[in-house]
Protein backbone atom coordinates (compact mmCIF):
# COMPACT_ATOMS: atom_id res chain seq x y z
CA UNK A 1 -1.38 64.52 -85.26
CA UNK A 2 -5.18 64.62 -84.31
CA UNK A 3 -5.64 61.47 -86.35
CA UNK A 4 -2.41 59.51 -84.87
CA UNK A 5 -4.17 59.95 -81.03
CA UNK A 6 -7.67 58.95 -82.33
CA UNK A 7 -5.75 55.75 -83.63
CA UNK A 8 -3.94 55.46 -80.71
CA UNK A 9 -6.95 55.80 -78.70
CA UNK A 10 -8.53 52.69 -80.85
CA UNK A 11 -6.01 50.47 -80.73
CA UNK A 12 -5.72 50.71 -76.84
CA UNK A 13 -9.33 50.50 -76.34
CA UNK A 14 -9.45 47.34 -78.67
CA UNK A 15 -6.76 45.97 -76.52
CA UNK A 16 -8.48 46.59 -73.33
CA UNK A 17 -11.29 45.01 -75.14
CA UNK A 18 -9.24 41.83 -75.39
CA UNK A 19 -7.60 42.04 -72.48
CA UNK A 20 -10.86 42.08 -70.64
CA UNK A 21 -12.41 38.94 -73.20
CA UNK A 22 -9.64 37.01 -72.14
CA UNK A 23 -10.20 37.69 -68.89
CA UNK A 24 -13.70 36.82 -69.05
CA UNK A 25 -13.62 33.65 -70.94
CA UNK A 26 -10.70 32.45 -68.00
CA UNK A 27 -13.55 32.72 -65.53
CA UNK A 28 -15.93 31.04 -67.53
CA UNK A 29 -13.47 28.35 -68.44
CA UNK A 30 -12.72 27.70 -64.84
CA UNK A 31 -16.40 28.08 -63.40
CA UNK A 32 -17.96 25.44 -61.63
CA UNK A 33 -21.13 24.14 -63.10
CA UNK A 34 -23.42 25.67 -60.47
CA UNK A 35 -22.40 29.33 -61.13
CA UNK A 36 -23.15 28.56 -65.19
CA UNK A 37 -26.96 29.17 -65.45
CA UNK A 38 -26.48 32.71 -63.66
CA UNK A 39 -23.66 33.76 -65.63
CA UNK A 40 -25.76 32.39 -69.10
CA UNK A 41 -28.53 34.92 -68.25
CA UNK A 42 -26.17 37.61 -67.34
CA UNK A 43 -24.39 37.15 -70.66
CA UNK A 44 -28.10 37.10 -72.27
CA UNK A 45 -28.90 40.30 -70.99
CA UNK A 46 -25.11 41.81 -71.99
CA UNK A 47 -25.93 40.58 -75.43
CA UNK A 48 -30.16 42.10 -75.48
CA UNK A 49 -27.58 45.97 -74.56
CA UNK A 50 -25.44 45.49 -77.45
CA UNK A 51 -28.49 44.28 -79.47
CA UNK A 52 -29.90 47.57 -78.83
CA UNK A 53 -27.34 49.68 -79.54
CA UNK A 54 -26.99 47.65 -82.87
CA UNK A 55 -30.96 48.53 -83.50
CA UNK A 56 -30.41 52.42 -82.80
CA UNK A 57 -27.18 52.84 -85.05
CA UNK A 58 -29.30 50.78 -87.86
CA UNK A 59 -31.83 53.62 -87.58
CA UNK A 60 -28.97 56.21 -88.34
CA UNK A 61 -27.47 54.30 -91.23
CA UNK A 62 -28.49 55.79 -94.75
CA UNK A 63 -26.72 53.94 -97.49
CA UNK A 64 -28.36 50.47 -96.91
CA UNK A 65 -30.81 48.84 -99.36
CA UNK A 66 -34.11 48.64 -97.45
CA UNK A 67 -33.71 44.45 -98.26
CA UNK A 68 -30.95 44.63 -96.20
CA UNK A 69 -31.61 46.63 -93.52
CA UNK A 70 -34.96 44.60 -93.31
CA UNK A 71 -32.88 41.54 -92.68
CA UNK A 72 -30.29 43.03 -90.32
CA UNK A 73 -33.43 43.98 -88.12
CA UNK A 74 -34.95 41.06 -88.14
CA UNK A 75 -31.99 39.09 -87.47
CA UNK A 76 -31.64 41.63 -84.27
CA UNK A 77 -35.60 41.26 -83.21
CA UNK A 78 -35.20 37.33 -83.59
CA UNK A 79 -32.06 37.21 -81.80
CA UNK A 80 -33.11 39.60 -78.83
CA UNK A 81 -36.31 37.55 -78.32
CA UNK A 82 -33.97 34.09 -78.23
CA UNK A 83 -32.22 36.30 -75.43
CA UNK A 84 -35.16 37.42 -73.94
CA UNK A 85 -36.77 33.94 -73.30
CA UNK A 86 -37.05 33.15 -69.40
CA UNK A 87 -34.28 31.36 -67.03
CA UNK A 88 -32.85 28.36 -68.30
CA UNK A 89 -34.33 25.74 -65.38
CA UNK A 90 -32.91 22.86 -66.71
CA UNK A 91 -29.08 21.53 -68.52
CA UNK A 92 -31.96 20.81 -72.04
CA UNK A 93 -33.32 24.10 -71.67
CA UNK A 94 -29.84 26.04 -71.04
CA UNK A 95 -28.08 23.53 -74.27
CA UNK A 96 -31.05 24.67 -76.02
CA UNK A 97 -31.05 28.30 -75.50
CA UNK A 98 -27.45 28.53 -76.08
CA UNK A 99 -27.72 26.58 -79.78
CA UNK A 100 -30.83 29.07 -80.76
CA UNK A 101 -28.79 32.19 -79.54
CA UNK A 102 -25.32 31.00 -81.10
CA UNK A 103 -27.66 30.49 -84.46
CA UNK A 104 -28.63 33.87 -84.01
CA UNK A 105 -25.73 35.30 -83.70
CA UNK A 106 -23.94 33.76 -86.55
CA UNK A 107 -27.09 34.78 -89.12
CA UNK A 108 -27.03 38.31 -87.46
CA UNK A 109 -23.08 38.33 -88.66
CA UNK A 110 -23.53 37.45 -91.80
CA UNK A 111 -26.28 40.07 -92.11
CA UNK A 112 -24.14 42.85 -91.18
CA UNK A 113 -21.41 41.30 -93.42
CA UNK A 114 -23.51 40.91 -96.17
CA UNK A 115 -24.86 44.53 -95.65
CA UNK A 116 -21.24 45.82 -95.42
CA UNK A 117 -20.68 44.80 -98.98
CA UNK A 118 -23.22 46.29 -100.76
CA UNK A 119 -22.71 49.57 -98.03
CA UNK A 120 -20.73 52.63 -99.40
CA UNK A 121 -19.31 54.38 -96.32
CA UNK A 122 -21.53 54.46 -92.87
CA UNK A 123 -21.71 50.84 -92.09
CA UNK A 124 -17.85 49.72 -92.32
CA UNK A 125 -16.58 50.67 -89.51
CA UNK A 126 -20.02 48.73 -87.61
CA UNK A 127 -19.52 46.39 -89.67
CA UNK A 128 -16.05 45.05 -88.28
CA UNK A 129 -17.09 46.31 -84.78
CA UNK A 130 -20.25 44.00 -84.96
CA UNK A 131 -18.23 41.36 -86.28
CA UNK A 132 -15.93 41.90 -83.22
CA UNK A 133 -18.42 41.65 -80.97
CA UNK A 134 -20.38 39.29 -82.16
CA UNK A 135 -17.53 36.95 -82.06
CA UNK A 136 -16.85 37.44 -78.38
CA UNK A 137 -20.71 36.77 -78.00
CA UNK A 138 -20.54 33.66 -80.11
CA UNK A 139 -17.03 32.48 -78.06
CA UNK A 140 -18.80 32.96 -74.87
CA UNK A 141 -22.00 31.14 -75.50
CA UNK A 142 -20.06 28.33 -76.60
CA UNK A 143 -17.91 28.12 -73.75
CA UNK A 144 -21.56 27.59 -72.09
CA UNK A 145 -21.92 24.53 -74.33
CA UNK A 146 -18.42 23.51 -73.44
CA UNK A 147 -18.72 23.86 -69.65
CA UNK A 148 -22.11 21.35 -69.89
CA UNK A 149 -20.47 19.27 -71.75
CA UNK A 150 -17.31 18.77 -69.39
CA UNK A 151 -19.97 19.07 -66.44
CA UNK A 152 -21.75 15.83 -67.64
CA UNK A 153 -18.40 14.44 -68.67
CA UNK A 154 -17.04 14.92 -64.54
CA UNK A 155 -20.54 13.67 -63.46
CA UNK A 156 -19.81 10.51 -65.98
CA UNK A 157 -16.38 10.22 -64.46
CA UNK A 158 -17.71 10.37 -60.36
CA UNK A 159 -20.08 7.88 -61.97
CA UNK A 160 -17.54 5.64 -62.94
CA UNK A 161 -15.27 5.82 -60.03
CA UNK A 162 -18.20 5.29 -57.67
CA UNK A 163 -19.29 2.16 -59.91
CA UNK A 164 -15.60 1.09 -59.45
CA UNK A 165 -15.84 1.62 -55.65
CA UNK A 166 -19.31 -0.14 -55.38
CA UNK A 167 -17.94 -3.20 -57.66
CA UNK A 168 -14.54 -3.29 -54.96
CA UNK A 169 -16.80 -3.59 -52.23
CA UNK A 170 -19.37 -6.03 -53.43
CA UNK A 171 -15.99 -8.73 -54.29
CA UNK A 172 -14.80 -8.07 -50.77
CA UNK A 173 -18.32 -8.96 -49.48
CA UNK A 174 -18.32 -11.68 -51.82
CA UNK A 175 -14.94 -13.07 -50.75
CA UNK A 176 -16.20 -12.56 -47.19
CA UNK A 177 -19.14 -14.82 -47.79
CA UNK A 178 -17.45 -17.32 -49.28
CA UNK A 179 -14.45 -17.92 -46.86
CA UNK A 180 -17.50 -18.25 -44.01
C-alpha cells in the first residue's frame, strides 16, 4: 500500500512537472523579444541549481566506473561554466551562448545515459530524471533560438512593409512631379 502512494506521489509530481513546463514554454513562446535576454540568464542560472544538485548526487553514487564518472563531471564543470559566462549584450552573443549551452546539455545527456548502462542500481532512477530534465533545459534554450529567429524574421517583415510604404510614396511624388 506504502509503495502504491509513493507511486502515486511520482506520477503527480511528474505531472505537475509538465504541467508547469508547458506552462513555461507558453510564456516563452509568446514573449516579446525585449523580455528574452532576462529570461535567458534566468534560465542559465535555473540550469547552474540543477547542475549542482547533479554534481552532489554524483559524489554519492558508488557503482560508476571512475571513466565515467570523470566524464559526467566534466560534462557538468564545462556546462556550468557555458552557464556561468556573463550577460548576453548582444542577439551574436545570446545565439552563441544558447548553441554552446544546448551542446552542453546534449553531451551531459549522453554522459549520464552512457553511465546508466554500464550502472548496476544507484544511477537509474537519475538517470531518467536527468534525462527529464535535461530535456526541458534543452526545449527551453531552443525556444531562445526560436524566439531570435522569429524576432529577426518580424524585424525583416516591418522592413519590408516600410520598404513597401517608402516605394508607394516615392511613385506618388514621382507622379506628382511629372503631372507639374
Amino acid at each position: 500500500m506504502k509503495q502504491n502512494e509513493t507511486n502515486k506521489e511520482t506520477e503527480q509530481k511528474k505531472l505537475n512537472d509538465w504541467k508547469s513546463l508547458a506552462e513555461d514554454l507558453n510564456v516563452l513562446l509568446h514573449m516579446e523579444a525585449t523580455g528574452i535576454k532576462d529570461e535567458f540568464e534566468k534560465q542559465k542560472k535555473h540550469l547552474m541549481g540543477w547542475l549542482e544538485s547533479a554534481n552532489d548526487w554524483l559524489s554519492n553514487v558508488n557503482d560508476l566506473t571512475e571513466e565515467k564518472e570523470k566524464k559526467i563531471k566534466s560534462s557538468i564543470e564545462k556546462l556550468r561554466i557555458q552557464a556561468a559566462t556573463g550577460k548576453a549584450e548582444t542577439e551574436d552573443a545570446l545565439k552563441e551562448q544558447q548553441r554552446t549551452i544546448s551542446n552542453g546539455i546534449e553531451q551531459l545527456k549522453i554522459n549520464i545515459t552512457e553511465a546508466y548502462g554500464s550502472s548496476k542500481v544507484k544511477i537509474g532512477n537519475f538517470a531518467g530524471e536527468a534525462a527529464d530534465k535535461l530535456d526541458d533545459f534543452h526545449t527551453r534554450f531552443d525556444l531562445f533560438k526560436l524566439q531570435l529567429y522569429l524576432g529577426r524574421a518580424e524585424a525583416k517583415e516591418e522592413w519590408e512593409q516600410k520598404k513597401k510604404e517608402i516605394s508607394d510614396q516615392l511613385h506618388k511624388i514621382n507622379v506628382k512631379i511629372q503631372s507639374s
